[in-house]
C-alpha atoms as a PDB file:
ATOM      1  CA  UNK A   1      10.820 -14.333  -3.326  1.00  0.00           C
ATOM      2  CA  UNK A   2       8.427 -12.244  -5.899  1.00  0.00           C
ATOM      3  CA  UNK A   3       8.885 -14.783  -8.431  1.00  0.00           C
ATOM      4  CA  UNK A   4       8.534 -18.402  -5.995  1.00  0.00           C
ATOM      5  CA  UNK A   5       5.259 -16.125  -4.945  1.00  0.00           C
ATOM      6  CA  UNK A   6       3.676 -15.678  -8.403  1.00  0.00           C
ATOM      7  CA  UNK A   7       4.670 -18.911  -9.381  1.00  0.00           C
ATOM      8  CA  UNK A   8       2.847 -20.485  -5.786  1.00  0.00           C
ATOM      9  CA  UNK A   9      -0.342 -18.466  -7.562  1.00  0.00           C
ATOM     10  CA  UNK A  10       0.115 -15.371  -5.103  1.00  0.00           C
ATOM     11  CA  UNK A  11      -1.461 -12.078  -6.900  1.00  0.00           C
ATOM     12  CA  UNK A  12       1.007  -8.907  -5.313  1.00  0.00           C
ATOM     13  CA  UNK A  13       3.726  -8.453  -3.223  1.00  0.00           C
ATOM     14  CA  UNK A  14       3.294  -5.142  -1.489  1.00  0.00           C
ATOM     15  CA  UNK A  15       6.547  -3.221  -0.628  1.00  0.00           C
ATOM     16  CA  UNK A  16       6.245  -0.158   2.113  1.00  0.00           C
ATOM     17  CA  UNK A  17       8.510   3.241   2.458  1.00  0.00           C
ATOM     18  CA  UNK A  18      10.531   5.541   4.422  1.00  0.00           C
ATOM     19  CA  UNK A  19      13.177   7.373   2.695  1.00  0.00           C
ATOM     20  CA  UNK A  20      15.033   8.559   6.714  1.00  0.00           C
ATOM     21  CA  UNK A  21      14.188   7.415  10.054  1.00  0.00           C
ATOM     22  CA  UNK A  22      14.796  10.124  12.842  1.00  0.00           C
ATOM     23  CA  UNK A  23      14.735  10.156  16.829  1.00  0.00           C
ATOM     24  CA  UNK A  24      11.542   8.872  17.723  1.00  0.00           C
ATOM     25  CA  UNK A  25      11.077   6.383  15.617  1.00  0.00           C
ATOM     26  CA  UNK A  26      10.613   3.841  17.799  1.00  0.00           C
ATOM     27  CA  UNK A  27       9.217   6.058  20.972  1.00  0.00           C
ATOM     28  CA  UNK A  28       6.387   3.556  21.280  1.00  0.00           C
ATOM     29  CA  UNK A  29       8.817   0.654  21.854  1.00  0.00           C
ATOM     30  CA  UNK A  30      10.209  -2.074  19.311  1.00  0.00           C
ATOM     31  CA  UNK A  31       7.836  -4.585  18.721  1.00  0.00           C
ATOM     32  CA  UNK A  32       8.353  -8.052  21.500  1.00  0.00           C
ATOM     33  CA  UNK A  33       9.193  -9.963  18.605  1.00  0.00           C
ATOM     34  CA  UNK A  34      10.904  -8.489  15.448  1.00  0.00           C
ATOM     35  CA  UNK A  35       9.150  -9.870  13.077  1.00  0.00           C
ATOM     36  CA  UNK A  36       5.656  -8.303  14.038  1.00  0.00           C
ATOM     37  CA  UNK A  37       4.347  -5.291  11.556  1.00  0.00           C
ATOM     38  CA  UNK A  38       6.590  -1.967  11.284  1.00  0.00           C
ATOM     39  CA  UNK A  39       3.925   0.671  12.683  1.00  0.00           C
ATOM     40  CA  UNK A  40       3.818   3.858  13.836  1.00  0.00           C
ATOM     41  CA  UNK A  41       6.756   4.506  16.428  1.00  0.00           C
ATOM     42  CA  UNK A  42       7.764   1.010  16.851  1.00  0.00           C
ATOM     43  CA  UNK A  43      10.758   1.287  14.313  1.00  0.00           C
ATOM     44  CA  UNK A  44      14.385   0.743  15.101  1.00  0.00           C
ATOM     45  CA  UNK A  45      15.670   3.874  12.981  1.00  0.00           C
ATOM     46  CA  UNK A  46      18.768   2.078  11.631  1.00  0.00           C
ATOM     47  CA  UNK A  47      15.983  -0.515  10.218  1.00  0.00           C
ATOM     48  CA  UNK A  48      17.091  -0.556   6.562  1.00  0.00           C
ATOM     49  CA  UNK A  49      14.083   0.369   3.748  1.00  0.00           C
ATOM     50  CA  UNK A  50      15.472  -0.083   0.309  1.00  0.00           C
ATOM     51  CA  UNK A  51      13.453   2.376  -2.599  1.00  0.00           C
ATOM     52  CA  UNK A  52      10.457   1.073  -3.020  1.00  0.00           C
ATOM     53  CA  UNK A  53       9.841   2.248  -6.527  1.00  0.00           C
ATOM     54  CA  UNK A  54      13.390   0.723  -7.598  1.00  0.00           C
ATOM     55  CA  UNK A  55      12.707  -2.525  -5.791  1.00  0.00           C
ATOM     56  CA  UNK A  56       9.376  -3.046  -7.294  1.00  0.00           C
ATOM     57  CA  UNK A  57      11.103  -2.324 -10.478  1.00  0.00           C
ATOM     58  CA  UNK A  58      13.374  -5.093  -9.936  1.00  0.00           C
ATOM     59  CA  UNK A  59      10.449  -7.416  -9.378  1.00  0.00           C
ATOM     60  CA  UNK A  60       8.825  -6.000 -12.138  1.00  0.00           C
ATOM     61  CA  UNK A  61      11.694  -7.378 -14.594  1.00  0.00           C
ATOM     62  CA  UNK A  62      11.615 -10.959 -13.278  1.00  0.00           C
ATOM     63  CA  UNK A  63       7.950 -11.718 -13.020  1.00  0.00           C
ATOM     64  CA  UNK A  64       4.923 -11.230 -15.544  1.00  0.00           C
ATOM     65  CA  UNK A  65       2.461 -11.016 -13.720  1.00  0.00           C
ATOM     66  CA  UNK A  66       2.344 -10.325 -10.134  1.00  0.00           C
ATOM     67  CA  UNK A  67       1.048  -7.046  -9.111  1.00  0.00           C
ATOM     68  CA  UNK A  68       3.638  -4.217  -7.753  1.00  0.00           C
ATOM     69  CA  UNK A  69       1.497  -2.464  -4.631  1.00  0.00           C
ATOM     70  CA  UNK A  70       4.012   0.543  -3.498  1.00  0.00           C
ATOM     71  CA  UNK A  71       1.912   0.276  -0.067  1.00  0.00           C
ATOM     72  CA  UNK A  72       2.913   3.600   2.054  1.00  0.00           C
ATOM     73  CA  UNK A  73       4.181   5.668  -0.793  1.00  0.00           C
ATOM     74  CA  UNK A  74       5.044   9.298   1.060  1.00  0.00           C
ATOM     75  CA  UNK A  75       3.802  11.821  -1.226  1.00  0.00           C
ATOM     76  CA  UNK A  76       4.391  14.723   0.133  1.00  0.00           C
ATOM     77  CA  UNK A  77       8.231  14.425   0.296  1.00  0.00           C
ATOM     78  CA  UNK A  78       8.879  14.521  -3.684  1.00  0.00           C
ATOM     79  CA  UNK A  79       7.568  17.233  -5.782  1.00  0.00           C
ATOM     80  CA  UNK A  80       4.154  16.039  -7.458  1.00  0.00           C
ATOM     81  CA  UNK A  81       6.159  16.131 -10.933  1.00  0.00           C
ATOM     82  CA  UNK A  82       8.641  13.613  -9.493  1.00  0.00           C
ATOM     83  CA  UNK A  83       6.010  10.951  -8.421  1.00  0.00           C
ATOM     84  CA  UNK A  84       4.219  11.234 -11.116  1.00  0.00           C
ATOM     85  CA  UNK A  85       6.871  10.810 -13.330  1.00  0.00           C
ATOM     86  CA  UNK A  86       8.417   7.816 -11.551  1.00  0.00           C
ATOM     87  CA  UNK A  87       4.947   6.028 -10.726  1.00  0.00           C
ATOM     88  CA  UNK A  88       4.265   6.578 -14.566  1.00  0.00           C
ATOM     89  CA  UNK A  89       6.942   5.110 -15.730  1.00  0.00           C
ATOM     90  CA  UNK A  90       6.717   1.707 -13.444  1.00  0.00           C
ATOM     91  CA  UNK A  91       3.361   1.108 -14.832  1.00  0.00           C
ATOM     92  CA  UNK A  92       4.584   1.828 -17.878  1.00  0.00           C
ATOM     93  CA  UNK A  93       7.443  -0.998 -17.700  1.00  0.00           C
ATOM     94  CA  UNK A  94       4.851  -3.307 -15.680  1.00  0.00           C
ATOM     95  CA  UNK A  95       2.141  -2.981 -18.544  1.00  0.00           C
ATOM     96  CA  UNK A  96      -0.161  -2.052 -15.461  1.00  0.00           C
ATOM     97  CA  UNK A  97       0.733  -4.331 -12.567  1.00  0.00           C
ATOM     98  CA  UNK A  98       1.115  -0.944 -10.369  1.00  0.00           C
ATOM     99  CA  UNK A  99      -0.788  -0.065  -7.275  1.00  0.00           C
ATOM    100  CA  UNK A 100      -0.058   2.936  -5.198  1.00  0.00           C
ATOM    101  CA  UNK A 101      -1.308   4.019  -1.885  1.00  0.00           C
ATOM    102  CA  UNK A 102      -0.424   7.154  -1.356  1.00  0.00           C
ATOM    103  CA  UNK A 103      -0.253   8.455   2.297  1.00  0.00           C
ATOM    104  CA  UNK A 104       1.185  11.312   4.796  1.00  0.00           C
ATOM    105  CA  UNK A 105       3.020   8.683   7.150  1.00  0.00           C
ATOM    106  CA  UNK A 106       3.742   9.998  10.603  1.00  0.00           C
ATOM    107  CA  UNK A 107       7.028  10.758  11.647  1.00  0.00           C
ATOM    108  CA  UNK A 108       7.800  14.262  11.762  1.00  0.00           C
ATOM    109  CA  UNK A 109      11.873  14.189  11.603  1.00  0.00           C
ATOM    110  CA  UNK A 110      11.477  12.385   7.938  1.00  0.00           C
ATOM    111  CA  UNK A 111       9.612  14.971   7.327  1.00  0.00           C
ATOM    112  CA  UNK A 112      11.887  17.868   8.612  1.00  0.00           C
ATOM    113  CA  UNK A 113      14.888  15.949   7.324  1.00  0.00           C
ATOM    114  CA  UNK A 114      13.824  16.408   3.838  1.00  0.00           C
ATOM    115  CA  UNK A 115      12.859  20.030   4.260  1.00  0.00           C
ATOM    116  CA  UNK A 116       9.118  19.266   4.012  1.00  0.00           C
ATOM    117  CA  UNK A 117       6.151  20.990   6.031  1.00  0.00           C
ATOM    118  CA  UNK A 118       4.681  17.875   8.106  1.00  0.00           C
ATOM    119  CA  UNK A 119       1.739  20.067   9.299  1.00  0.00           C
ATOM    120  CA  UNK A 120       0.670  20.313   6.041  1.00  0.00           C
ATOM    121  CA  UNK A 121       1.143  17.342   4.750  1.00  0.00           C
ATOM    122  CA  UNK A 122      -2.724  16.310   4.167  1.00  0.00           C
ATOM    123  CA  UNK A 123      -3.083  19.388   2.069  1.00  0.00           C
ATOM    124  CA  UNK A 124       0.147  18.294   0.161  1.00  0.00           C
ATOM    125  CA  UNK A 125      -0.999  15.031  -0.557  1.00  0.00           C
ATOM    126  CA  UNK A 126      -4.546  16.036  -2.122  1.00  0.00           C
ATOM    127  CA  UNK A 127      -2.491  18.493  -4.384  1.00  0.00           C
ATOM    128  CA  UNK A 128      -0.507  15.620  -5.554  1.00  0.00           C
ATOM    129  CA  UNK A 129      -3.660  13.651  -6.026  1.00  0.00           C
ATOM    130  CA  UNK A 130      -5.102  16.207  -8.415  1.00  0.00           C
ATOM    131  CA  UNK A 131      -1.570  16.906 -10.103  1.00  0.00           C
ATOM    132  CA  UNK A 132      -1.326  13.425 -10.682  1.00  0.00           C
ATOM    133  CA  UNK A 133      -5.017  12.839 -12.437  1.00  0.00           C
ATOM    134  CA  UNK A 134      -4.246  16.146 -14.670  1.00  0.00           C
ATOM    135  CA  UNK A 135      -0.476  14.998 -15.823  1.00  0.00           C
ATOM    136  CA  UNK A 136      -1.180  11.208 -16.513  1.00  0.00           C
ATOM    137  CA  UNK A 137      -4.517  12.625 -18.374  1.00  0.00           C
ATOM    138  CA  UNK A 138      -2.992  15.722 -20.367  1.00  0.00           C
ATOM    139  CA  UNK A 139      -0.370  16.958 -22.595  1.00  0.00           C
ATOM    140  CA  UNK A 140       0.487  19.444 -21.839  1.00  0.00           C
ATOM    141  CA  UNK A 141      -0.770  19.621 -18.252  1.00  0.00           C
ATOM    142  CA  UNK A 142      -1.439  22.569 -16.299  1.00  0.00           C
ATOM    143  CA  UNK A 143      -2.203  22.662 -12.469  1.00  0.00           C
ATOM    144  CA  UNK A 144      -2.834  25.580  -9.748  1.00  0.00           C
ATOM    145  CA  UNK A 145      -2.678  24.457  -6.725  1.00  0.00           C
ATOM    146  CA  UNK A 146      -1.451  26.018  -3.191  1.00  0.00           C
ATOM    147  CA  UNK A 147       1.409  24.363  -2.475  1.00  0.00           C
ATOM    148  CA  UNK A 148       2.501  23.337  -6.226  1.00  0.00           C
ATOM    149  CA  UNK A 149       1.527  24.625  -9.393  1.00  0.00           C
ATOM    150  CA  UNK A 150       2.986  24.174 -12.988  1.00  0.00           C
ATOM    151  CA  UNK A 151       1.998  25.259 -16.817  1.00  0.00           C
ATOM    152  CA  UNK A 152       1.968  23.469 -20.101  1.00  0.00           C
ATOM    153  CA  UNK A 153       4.026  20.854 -19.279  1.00  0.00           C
ATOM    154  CA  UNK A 154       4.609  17.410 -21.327  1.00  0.00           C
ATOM    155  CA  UNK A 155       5.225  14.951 -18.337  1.00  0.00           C
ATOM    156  CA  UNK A 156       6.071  11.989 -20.776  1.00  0.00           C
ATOM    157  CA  UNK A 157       5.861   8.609 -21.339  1.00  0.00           C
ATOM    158  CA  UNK A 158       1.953   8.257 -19.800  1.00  0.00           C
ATOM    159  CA  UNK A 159       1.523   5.563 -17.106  1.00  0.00           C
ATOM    160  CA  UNK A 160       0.269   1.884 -19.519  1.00  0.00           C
ATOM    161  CA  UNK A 161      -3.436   2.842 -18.244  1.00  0.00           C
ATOM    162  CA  UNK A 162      -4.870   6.246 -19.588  1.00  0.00           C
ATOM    163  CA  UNK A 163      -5.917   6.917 -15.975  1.00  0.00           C
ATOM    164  CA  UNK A 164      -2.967   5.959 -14.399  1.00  0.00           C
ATOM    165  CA  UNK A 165      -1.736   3.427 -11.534  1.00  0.00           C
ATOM    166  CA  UNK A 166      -4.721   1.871  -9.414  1.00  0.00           C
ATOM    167  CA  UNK A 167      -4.645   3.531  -6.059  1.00  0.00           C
ATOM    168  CA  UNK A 168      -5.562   2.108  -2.907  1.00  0.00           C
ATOM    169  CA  UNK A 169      -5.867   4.764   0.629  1.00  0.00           C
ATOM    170  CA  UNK A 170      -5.739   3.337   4.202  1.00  0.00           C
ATOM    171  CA  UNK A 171      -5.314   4.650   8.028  1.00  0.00           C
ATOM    172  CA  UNK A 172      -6.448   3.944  11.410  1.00  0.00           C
ATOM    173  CA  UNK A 173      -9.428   5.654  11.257  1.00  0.00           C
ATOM    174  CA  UNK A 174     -11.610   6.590   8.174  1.00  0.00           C
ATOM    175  CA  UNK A 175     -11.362  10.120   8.489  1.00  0.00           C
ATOM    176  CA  UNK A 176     -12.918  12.883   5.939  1.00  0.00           C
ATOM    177  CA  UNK A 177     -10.309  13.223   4.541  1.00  0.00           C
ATOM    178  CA  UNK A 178      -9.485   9.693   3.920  1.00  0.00           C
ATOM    179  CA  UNK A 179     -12.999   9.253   2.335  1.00  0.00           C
ATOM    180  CA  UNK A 180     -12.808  11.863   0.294  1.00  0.00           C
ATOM    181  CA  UNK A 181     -10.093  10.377  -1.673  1.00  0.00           C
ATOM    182  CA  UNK A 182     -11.281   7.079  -1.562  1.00  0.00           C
ATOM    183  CA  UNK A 183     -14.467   8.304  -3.383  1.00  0.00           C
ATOM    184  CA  UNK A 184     -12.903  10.369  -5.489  1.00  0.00           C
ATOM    185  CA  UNK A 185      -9.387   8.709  -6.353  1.00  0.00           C
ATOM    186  CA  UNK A 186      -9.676   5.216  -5.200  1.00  0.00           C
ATOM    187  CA  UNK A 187      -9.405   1.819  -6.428  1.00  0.00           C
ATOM    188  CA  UNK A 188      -9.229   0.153  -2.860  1.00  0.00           C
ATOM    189  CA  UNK A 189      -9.212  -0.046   0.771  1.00  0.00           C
ATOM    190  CA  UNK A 190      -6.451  -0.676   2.913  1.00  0.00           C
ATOM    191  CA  UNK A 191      -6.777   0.008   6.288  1.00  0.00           C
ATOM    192  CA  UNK A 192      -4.359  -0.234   9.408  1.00  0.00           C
ATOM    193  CA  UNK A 193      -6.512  -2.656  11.363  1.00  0.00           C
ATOM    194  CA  UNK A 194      -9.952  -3.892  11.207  1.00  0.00           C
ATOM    195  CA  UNK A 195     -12.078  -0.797  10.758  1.00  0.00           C
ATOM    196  CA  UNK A 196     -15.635  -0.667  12.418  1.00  0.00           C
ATOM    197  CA  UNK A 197     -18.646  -1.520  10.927  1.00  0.00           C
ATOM    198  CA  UNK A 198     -19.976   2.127  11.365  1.00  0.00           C
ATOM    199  CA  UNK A 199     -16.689   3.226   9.126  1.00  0.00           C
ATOM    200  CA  UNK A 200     -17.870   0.423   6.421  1.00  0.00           C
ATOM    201  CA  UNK A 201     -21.290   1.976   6.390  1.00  0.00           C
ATOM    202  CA  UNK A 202     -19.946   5.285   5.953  1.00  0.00           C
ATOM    203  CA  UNK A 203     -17.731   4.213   3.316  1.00  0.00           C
ATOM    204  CA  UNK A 204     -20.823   2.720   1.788  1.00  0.00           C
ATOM    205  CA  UNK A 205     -22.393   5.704   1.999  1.00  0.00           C
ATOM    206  CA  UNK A 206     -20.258   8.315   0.967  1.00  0.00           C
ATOM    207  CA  UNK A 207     -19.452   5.748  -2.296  1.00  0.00           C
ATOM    208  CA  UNK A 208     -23.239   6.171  -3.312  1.00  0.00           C
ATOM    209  CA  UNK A 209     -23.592  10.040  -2.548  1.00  0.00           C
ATOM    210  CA  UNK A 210     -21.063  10.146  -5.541  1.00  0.00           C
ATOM    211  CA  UNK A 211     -22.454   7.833  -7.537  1.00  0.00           C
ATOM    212  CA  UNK A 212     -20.740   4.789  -6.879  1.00  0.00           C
ATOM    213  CA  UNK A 213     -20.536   1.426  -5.355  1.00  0.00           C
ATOM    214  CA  UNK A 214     -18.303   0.399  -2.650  1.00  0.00           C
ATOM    215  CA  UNK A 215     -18.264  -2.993  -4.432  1.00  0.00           C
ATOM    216  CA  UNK A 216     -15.798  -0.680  -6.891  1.00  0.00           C
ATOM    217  CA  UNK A 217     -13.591  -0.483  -3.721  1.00  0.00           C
ATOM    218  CA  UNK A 218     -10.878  -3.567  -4.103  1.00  0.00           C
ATOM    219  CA  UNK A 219     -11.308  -4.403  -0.152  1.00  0.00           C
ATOM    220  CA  UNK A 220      -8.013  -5.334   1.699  1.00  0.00           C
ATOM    221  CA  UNK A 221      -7.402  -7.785   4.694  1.00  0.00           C
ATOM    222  CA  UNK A 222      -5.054  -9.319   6.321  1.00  0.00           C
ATOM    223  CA  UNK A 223      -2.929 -11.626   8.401  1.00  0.00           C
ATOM    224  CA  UNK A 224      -1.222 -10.766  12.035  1.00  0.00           C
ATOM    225  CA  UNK A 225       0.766 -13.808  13.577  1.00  0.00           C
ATOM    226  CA  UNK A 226       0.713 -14.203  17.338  1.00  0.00           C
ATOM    227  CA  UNK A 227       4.189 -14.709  19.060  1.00  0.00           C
ATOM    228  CA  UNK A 228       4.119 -16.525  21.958  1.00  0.00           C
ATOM    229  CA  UNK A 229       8.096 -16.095  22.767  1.00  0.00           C
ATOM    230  CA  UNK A 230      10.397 -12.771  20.889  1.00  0.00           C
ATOM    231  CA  UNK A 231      12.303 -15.180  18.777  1.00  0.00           C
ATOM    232  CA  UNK A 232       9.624 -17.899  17.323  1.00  0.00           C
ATOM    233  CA  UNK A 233       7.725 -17.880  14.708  1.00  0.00           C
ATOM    234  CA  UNK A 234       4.066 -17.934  14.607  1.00  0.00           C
ATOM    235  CA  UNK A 235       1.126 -20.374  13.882  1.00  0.00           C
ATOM    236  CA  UNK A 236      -0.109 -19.719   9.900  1.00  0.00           C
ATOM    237  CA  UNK A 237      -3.307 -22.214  10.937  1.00  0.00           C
ATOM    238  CA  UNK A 238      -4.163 -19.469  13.496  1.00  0.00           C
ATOM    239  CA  UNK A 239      -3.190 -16.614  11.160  1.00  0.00           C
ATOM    240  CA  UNK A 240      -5.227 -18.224   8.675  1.00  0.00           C
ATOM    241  CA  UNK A 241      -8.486 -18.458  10.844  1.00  0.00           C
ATOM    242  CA  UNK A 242      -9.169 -15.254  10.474  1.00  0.00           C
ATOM    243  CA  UNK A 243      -9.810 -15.274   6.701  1.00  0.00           C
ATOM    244  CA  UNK A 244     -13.667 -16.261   6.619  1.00  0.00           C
ATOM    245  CA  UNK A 245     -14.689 -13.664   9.206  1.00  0.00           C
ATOM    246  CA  UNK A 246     -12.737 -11.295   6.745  1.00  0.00           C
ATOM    247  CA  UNK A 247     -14.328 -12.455   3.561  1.00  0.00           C
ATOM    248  CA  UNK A 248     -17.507 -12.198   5.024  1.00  0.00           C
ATOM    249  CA  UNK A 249     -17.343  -8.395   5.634  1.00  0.00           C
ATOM    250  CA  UNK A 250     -16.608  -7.999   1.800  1.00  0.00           C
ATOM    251  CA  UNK A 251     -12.174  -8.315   2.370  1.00  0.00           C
ATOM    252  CA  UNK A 252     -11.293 -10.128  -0.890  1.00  0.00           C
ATOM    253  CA  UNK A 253      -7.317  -9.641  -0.993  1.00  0.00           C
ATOM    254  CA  UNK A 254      -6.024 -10.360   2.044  1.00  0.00           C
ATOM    255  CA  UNK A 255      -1.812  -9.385   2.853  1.00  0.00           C
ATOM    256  CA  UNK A 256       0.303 -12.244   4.744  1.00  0.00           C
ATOM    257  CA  UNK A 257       3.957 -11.575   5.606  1.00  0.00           C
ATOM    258  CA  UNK A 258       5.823 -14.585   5.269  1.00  0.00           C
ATOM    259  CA  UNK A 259       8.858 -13.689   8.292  1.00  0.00           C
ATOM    260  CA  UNK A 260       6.114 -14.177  10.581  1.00  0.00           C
ATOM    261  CA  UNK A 261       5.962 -17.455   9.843  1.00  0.00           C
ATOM    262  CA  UNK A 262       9.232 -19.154   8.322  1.00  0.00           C
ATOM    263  CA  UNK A 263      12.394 -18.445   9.187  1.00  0.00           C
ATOM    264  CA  UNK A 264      14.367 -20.137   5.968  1.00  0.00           C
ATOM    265  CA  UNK A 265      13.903 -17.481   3.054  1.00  0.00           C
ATOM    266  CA  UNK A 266      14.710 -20.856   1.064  1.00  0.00           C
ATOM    267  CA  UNK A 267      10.896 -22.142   2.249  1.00  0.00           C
ATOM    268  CA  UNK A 268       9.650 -19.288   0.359  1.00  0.00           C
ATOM    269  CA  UNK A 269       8.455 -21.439  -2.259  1.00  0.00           C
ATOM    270  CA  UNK A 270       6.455 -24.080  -0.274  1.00  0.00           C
ATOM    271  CA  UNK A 271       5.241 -21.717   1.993  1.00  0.00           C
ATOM    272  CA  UNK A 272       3.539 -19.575  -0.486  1.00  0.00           C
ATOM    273  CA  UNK A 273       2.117 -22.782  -2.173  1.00  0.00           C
ATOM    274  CA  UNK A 274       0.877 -24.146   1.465  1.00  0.00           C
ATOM    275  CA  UNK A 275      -0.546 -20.545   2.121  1.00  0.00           C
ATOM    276  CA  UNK A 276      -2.990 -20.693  -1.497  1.00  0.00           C
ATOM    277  CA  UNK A 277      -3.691 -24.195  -0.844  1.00  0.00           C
ATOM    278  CA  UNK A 278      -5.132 -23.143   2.116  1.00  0.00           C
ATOM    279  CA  UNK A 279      -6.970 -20.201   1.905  1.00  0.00           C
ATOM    280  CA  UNK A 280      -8.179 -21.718  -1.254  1.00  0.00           C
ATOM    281  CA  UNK A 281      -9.880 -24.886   0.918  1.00  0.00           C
ATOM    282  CA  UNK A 282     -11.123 -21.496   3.641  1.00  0.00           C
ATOM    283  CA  UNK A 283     -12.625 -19.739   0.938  1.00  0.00           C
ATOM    284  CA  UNK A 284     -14.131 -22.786  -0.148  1.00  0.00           C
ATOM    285  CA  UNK A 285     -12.585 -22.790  -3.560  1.00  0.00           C
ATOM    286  CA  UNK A 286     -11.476 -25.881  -5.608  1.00  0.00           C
ATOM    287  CA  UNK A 287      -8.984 -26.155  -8.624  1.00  0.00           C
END
């Protein structure tokens, strides 16, 4: 699918995570129609999620290049070494096609299941944050953190890009804490949702109280079919529609799951060619 996708002029495929699903997993009922968005506590927990770090690997090796987005990537349930390690060397093999967001997630027995604190799990993921700036930076690396903390240690081969994978940050709501490392880490925005204009202006803001510009920010959109029965597929046209209203609130990459719309994984190839046709002509681009 990754390669029909790059070769239809598509510029990621973006691959999600969980490494166990628990009880509760889907305590806010399975979506109407399966082939809606996995979100919080609508997940079957026998729902199968392959690695995404191997899987993105394996796309790695067939295309050249298509950007890898490891969309969801659970931080705080690997040491900060780990990641790091593993992130580094996918960039490496991609020569730089890697984008991580890096986020907490939300179900607590994946959390307890691996032996991790979930309470903490905001502070865990700013420590790997630093960690990860200081060991794709240094050699050797040092860190003191709360929760982790390692000396003059050679975490080799570097990521392809000095400063490491780009990484993108999302969530429902743009939270402190979420801006905070969007100002200070990020490469993009990728919210759950639309987010409000008053959380674009704040955005805005807190990128210029640090000296920067939100048009740094790679902005991230996307598609949502509607279902109108639990077994059909939805209308791309109407998908589609959205796009301009997107683009004009400063969204330039904008995510489309293809399920939602095909059911033949053998149509992968026209549909991803009918799907940059398209939002070429809405974006009122030619060639």
């Amino acid at each position: 699918m990754a390669v029909e996708a790059e070769a239809a002029g598509f510029d990621a495929v973006m691959v999600s995570e969980h490494v166990a699903l628990g009880p509760g997993a889907d305590a806010g009922g399975m979506p109407q129609n399966p082939r809606d968005y996995a979100l919080p506590g609508n997940q079957d927990p026998s729902t199968p999620w392959p690695d995404a770090l191997t899987l993105l690997g394996a796309v790695a090796s067939a295309t050249s290049r298509l950007r890898l987005v490891a969309s969801s990537i659970i931080a705080p349930l690997r040491h900060p070494l780990l990641l790091a390690k593993q992130l580094a060397t996918l960039d490496l093999l991609s020569e730089g096609r890697l984008v991580v967001q890096p986020t907490v997630s939300w179900h607590r027995p994946e959390y307890e299941a691996l032996g991790a604190p979930f309470e903490r799990r905001g502070e865990l993921l700013d420590e790997h944050l630093a960690a990860w700036k200081v060991l794709w930076r240094d050699s050797p690396a040092s860190f003191e953190g709360r929760h982790y903390r390692f000396s003059d240690v050679w975490l080799e081969p570097k990521p392809f890009r000095p400063e490491g994978p780009a990484l993108w940050f999302g969530g429902e709501t743009l939270h402190e804490r979420l801006l905070r490392r969007l100002v200070e880490f990020g490469s993009g925005f990728n919210p759950l949702g639309r987010p409000s204009d008053d959380d674009l202006e704040r955005l805005r803001s807190g990128m210029a109280a640090a000296g920067r510009d939100i048009a740094e920010l790679e902005m991230v959109g996307g598609t949502r079919g509607r279902f109108q029965d639990p077994v059909g597929v939805a209308d791309l046209g109407e998908a589609l529609a959205s796009i301009p209203a997107q683009l004009d609130r400063g969204f330039t990459t904008i995510c489309i799951k293809p399920s939602q719309f095909i059911d033949d994984p053998q149509q992968i190839g026209p549909f991803c060619r009918e799907v940059v046709e398209r939002v070429d002509a809405l974006a009122g681009r030619t060639g």
